[in-house]
PDB file of N, CA and C in Angstrom:
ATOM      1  N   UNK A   1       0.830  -1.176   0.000  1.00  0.00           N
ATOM      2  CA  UNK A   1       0.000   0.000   0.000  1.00  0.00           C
ATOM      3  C   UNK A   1       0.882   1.250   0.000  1.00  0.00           C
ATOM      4  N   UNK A   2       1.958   1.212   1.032  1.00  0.00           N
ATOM      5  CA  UNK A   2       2.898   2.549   0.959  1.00  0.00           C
ATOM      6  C   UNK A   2       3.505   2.502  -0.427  1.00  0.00           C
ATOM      7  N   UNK A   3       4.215   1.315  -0.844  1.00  0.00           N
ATOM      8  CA  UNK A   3       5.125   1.534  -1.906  1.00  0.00           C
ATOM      9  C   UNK A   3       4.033   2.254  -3.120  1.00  0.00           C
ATOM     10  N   UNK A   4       2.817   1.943  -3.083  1.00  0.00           N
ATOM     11  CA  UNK A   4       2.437   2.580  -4.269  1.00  0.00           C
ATOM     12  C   UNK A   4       1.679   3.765  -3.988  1.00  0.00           C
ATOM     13  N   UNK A   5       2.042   4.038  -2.929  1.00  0.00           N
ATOM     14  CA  UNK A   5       1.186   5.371  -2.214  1.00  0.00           C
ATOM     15  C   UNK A   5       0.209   5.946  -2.193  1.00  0.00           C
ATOM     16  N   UNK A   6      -0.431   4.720  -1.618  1.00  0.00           N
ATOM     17  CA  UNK A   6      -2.123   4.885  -1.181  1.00  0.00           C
ATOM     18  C   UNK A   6      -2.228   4.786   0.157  1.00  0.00           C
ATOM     19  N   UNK A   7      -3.785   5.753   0.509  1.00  0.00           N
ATOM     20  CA  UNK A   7      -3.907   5.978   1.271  1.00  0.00           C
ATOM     21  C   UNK A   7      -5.080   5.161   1.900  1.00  0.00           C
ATOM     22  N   UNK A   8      -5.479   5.117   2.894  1.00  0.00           N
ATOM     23  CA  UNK A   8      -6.733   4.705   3.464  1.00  0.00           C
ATOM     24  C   UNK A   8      -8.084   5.240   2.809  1.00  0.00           C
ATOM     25  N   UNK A   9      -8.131   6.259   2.545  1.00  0.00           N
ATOM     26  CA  UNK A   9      -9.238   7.191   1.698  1.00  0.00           C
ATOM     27  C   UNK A   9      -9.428   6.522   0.385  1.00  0.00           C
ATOM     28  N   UNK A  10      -8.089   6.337  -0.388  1.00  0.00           N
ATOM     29  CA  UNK A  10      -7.949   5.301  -1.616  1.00  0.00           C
ATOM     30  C   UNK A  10      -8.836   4.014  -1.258  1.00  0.00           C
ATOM     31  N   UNK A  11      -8.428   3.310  -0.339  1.00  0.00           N
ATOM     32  CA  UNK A  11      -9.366   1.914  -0.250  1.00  0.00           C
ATOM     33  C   UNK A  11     -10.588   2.423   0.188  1.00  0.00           C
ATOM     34  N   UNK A  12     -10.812   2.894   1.056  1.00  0.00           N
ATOM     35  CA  UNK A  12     -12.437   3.595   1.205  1.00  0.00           C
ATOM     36  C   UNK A  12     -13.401   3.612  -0.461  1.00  0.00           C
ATOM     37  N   UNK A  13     -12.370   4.495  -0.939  1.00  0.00           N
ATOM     38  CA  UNK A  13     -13.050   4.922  -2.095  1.00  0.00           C
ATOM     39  C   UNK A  13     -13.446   3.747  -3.404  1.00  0.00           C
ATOM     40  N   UNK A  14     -12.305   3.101  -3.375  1.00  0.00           N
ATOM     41  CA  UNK A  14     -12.265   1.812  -4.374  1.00  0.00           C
ATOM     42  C   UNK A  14     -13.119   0.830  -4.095  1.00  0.00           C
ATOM     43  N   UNK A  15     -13.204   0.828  -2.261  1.00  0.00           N
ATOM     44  CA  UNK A  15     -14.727  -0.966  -2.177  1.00  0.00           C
ATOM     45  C   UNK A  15     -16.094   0.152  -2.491  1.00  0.00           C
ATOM     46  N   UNK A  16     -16.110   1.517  -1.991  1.00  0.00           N
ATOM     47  CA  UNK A  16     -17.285   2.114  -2.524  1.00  0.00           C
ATOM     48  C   UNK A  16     -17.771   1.784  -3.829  1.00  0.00           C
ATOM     49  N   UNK A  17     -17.093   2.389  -5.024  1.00  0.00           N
ATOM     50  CA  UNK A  17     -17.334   2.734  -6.212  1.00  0.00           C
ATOM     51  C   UNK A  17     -17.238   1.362  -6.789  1.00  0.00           C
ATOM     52  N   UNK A  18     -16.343   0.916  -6.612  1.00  0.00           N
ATOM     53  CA  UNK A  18     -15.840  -0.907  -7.346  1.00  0.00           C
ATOM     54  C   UNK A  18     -16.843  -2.027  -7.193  1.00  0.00           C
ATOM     55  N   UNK A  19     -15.825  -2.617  -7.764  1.00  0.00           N
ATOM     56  CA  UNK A  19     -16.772  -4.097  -7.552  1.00  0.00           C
ATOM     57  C   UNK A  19     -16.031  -5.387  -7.623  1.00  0.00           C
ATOM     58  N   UNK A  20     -16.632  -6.837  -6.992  1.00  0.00           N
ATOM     59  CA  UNK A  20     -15.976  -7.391  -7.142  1.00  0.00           C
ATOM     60  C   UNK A  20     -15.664  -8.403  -8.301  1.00  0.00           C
ATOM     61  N   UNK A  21     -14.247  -8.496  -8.398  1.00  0.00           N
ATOM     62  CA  UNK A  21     -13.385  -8.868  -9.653  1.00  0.00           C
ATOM     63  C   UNK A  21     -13.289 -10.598  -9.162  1.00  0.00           C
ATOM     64  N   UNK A  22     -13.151 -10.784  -8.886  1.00  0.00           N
ATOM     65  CA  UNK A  22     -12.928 -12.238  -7.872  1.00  0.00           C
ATOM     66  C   UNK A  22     -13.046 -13.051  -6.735  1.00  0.00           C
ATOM     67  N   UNK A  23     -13.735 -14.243  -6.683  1.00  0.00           N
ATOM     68  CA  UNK A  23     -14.179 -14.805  -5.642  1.00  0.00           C
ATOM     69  C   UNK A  23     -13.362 -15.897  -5.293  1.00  0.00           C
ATOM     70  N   UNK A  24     -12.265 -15.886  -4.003  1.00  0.00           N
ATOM     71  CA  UNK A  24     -11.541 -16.975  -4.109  1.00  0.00           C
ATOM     72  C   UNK A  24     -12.070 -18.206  -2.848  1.00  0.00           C
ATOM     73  N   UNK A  25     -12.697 -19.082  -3.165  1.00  0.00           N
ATOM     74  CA  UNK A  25     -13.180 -20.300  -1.787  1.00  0.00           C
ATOM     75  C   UNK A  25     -12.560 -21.224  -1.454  1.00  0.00           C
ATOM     76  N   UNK A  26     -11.397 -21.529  -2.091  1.00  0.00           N
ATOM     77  CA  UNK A  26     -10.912 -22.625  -1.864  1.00  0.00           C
ATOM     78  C   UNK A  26     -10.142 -22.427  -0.702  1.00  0.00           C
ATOM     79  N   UNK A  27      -9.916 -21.748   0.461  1.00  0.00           N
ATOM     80  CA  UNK A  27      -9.628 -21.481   1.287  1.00  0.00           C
ATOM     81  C   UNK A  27     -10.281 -21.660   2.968  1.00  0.00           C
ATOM     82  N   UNK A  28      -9.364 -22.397   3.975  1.00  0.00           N
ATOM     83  CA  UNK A  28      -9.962 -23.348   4.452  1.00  0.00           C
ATOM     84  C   UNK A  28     -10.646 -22.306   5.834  1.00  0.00           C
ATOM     85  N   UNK A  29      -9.301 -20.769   5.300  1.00  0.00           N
ATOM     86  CA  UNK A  29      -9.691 -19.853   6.819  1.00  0.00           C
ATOM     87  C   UNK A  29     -11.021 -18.793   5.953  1.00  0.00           C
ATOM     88  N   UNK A  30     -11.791 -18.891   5.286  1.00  0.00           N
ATOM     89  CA  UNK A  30     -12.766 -18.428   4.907  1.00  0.00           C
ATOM     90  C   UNK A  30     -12.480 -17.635   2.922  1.00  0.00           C
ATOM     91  N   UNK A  31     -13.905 -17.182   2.866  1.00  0.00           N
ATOM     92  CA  UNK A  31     -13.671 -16.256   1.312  1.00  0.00           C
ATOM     93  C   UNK A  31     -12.920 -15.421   1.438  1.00  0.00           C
ATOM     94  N   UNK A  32     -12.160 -14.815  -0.083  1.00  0.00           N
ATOM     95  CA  UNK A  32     -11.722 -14.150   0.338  1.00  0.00           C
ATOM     96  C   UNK A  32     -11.834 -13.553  -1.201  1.00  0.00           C
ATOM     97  N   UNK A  33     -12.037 -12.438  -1.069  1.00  0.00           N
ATOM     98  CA  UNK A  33     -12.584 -11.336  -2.629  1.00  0.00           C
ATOM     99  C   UNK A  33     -11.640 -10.119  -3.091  1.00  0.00           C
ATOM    100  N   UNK A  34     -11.427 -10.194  -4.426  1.00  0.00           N
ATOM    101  CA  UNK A  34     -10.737  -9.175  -4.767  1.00  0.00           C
ATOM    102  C   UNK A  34     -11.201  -7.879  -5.540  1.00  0.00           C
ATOM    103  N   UNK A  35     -11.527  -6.725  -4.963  1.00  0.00           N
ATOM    104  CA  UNK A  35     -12.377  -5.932  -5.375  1.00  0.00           C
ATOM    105  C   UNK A  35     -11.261  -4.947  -6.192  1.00  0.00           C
ATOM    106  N   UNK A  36     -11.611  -4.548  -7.351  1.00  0.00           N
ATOM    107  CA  UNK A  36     -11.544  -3.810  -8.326  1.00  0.00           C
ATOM    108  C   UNK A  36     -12.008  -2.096  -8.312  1.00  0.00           C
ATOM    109  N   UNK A  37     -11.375  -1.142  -8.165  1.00  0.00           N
ATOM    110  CA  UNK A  37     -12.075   0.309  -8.027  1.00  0.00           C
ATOM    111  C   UNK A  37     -11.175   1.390  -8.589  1.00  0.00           C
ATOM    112  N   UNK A  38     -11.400   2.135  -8.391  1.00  0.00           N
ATOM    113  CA  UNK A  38     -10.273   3.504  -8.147  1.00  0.00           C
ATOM    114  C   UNK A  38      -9.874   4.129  -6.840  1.00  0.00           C
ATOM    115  N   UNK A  39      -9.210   4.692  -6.570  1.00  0.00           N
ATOM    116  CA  UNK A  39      -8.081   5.259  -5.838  1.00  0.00           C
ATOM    117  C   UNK A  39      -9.055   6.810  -6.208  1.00  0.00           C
ATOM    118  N   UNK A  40      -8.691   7.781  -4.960  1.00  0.00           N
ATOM    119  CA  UNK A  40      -9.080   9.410  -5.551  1.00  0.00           C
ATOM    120  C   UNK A  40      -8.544   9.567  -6.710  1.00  0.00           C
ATOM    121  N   UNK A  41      -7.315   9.344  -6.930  1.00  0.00           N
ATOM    122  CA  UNK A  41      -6.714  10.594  -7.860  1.00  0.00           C
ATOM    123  C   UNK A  41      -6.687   9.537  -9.451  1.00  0.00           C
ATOM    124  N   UNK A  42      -7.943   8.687  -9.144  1.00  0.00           N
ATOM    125  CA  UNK A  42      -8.087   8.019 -10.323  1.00  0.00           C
ATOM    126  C   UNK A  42      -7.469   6.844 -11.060  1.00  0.00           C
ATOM    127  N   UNK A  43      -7.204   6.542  -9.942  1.00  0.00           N
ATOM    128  CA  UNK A  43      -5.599   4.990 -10.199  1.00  0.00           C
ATOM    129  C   UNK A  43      -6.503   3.988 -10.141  1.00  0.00           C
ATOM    130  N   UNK A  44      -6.506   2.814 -10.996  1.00  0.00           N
ATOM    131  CA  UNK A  44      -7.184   1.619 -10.576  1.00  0.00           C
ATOM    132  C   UNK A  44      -6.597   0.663  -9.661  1.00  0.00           C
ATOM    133  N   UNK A  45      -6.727   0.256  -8.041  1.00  0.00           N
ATOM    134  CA  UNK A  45      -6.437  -0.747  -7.613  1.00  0.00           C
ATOM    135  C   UNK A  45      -7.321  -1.661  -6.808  1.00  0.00           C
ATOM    136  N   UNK A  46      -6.608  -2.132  -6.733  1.00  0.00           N
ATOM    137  CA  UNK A  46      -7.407  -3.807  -6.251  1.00  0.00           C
ATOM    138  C   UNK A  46      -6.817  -3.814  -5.186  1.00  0.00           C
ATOM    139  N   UNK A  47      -8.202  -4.496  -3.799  1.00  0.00           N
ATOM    140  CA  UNK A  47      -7.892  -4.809  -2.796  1.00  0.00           C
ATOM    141  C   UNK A  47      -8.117  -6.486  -2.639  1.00  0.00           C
ATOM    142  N   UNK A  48      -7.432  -7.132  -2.066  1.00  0.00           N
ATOM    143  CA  UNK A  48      -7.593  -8.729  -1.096  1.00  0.00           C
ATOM    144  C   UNK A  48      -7.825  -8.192  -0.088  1.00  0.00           C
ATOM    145  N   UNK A  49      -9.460  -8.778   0.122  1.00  0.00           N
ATOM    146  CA  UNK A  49      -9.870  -9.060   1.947  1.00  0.00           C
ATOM    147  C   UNK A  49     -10.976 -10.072   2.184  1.00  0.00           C
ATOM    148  N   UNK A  50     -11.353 -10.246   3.159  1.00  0.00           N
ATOM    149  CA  UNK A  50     -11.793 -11.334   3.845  1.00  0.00           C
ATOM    150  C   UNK A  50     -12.749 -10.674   4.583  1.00  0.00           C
ATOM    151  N   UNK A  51     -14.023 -11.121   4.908  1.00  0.00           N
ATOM    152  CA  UNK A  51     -14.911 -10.835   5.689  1.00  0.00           C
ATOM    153  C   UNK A  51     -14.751 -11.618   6.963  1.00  0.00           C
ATOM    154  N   UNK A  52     -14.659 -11.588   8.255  1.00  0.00           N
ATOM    155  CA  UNK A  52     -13.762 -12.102   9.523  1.00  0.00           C
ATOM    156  C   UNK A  52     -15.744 -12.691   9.975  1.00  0.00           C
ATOM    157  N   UNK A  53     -15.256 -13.539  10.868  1.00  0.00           N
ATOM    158  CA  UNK A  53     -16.456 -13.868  11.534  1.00  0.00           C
ATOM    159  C   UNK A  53     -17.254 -12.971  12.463  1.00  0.00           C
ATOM    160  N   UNK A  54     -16.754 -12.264  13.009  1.00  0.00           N
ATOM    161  CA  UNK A  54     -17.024 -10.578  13.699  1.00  0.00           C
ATOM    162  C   UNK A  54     -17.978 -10.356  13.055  1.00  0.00           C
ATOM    163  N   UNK A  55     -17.455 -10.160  11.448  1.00  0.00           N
ATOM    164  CA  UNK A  55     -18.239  -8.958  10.487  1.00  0.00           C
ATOM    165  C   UNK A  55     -17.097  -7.800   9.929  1.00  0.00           C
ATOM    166  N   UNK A  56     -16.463  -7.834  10.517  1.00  0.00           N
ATOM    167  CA  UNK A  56     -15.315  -7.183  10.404  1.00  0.00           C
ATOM    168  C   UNK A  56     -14.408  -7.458   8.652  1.00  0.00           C
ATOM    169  N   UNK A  57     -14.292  -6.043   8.304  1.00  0.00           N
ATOM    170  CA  UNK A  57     -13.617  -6.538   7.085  1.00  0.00           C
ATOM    171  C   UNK A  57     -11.583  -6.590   6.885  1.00  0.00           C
ATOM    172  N   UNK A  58     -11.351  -7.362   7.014  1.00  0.00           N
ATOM    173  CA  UNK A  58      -9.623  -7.751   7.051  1.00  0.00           C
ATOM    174  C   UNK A  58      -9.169  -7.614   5.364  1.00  0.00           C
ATOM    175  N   UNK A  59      -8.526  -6.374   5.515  1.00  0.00           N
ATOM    176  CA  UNK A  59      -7.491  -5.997   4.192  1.00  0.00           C
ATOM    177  C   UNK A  59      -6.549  -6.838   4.369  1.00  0.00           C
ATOM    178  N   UNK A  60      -6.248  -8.097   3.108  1.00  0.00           N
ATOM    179  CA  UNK A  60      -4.683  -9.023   3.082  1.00  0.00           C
ATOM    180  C   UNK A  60      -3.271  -8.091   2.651  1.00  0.00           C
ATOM    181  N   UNK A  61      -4.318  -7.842   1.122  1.00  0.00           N
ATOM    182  CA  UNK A  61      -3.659  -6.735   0.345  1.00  0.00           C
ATOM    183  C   UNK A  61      -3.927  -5.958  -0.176  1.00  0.00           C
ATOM    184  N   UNK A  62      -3.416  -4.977  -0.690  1.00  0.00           N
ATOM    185  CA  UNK A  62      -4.267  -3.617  -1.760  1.00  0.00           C
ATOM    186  C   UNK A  62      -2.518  -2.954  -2.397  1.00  0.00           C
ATOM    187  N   UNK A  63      -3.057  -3.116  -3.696  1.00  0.00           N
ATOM    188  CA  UNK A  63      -2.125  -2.621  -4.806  1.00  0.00           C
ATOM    189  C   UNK A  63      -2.693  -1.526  -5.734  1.00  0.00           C
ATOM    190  N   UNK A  64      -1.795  -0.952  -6.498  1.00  0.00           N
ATOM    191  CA  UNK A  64      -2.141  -0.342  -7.902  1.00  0.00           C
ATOM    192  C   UNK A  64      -1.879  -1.156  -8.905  1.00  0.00           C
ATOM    193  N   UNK A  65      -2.788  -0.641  -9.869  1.00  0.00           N
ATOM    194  CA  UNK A  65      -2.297  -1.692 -11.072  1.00  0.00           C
ATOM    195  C   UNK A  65      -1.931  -0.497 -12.033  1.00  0.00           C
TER     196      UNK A  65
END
């Protein structure tokens, strides 16, 4: 996330507007989805996260593409 210098506002903004790109299940500690959006300043990136049993949403990863 730093190296490509995004911010928290960036992922805010990207699960808002986006959508999801991928559904991965084969995973034994739960789903885990890769959502597709923009960034403010108009960058497309993609986040990996997981919906936690809480409810709680767990960022793995988030890049630019």
């Amino acid at each position: 996330m730093a190296a490509d210098g995004l911010e928290f506002a960036d992922i805010k903004r990207a699960i808002a507007s986006g959508m999801i790109k991928r559904k991965f299940t084969m995973d034994s500690r739960g789903i885990r989805y890769e959502i597709a959006g923009r960034a403010i300043d108009g960058r497309e990136i993609c986040i990996i996260c997981r919906i936690k049993s809480t409810g709680k949403l767990l960022f793995i990863t988030v890049y630019a593409l």
